[in-house]
Protein backbone atom coordinates (compact mmCIF):
# COMPACT_ATOMS: atom_id res chain seq x y z
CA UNK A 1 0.00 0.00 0.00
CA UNK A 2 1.50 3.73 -1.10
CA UNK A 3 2.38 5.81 1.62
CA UNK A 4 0.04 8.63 0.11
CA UNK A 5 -3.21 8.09 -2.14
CA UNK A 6 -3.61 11.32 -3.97
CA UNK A 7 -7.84 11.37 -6.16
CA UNK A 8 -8.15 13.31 -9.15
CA UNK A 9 -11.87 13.99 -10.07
CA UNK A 10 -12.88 16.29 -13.12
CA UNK A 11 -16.31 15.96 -14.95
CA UNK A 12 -15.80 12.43 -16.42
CA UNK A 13 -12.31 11.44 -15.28
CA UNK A 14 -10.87 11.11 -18.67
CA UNK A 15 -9.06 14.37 -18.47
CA UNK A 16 -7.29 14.22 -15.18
CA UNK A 17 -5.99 10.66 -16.50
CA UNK A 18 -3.15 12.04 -18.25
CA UNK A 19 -2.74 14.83 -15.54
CA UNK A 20 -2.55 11.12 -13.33
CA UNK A 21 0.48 9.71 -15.49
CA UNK A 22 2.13 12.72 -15.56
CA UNK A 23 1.79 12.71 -11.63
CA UNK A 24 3.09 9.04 -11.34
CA UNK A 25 6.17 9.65 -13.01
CA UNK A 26 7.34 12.69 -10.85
CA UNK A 27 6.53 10.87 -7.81
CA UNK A 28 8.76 8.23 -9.37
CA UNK A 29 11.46 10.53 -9.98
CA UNK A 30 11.34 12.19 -6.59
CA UNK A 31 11.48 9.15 -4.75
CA UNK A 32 7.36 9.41 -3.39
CA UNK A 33 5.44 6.37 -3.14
CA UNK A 34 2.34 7.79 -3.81
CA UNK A 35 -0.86 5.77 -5.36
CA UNK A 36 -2.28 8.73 -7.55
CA UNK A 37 -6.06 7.62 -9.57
CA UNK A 38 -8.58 9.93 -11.57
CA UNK A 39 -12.58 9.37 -11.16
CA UNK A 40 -15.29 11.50 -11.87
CA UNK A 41 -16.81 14.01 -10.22
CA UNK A 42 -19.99 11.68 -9.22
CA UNK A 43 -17.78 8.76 -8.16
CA UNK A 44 -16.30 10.46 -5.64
CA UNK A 45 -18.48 9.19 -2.96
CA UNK A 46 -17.94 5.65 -3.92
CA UNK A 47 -13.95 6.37 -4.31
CA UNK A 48 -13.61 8.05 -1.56
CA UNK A 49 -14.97 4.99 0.52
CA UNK A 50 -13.29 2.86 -1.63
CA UNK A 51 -9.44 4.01 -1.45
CA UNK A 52 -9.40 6.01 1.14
CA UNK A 53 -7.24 9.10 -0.25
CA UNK A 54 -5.36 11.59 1.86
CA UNK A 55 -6.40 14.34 -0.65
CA UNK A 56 -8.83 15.24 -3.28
CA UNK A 57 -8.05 17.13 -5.95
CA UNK A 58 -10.68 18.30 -8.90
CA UNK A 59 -10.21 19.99 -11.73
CA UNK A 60 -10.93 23.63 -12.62
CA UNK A 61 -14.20 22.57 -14.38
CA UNK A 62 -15.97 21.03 -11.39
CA UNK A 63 -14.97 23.09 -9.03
CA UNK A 64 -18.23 24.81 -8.50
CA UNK A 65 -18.06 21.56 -6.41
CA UNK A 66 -15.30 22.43 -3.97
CA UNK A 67 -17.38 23.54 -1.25
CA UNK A 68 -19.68 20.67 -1.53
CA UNK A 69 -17.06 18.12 -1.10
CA UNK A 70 -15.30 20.71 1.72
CA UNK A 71 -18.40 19.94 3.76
CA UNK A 72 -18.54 16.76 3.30
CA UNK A 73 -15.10 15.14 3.58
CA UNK A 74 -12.62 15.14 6.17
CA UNK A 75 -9.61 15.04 3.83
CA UNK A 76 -8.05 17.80 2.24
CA UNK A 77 -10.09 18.76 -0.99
CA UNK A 78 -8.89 21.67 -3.29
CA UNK A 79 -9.07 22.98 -6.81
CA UNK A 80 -5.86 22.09 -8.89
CA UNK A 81 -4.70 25.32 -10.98
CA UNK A 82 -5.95 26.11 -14.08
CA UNK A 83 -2.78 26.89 -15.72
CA UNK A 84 -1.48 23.88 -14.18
CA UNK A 85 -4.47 22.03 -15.09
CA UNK A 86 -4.28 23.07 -18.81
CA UNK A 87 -0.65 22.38 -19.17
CA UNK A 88 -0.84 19.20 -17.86
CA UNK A 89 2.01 20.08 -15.35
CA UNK A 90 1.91 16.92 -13.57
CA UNK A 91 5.25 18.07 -10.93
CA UNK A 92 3.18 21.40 -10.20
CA UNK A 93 0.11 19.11 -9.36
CA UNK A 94 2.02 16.35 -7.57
CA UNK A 95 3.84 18.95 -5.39
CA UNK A 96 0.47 21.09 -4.72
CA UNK A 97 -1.65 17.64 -3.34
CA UNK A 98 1.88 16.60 -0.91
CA UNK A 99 1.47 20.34 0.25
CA UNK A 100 -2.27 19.77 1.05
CA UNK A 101 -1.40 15.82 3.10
CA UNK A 102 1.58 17.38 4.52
CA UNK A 103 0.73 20.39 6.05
């Protein structure tokens, strides 16, 4: 089991999945053992119970969603950056979700 389970969640999951692989591969490179997975939006609830993530991460177009989540989670939950987002800056990302289990 990783040390850190970081959740991804955008409006169907299929764009945060290459955000995801990005993600992997700088944990690799920086030595975190981190178990990082996309889902949608409205699988949260079922992922949540499922995997039990430290933090929750959606993307900039579901993040009317944020405080909804807030409220109802006791994990970190936060909306990744839109430039980061859009670039697919999977270090950025990776280093903004350890900030958010780690602080």
């Amino acid at each position: 089991m990783a040390k850190y389970t970081i959740m991804l969640a955008c409006a169907a999951g299929m764009s945060t999945s290459l955000l995801v692989t990005k993600m992997q591969k700088s944990a690799e490179d920086q030595k975190i053992d981190a178990e990082i997975f996309a889902t949608s939006a409205t699988d949260v609830d079922e992922k949540i119970s499922e995997k039990n993530p430290d933090v929750l991460l959606i993307g900039p177009q579901v993040r009317y969603l944020l405080s909804d989540f807030k409220k109802k989670l006791n994990i970190p939950v936060d909306v990744i950056d839109m430039r980061d987002y859009g670039q697919m800056n999977g270090t950025n990302v990776l280093k903004f979700a350890m900030n958010k289990v780690t602080a």
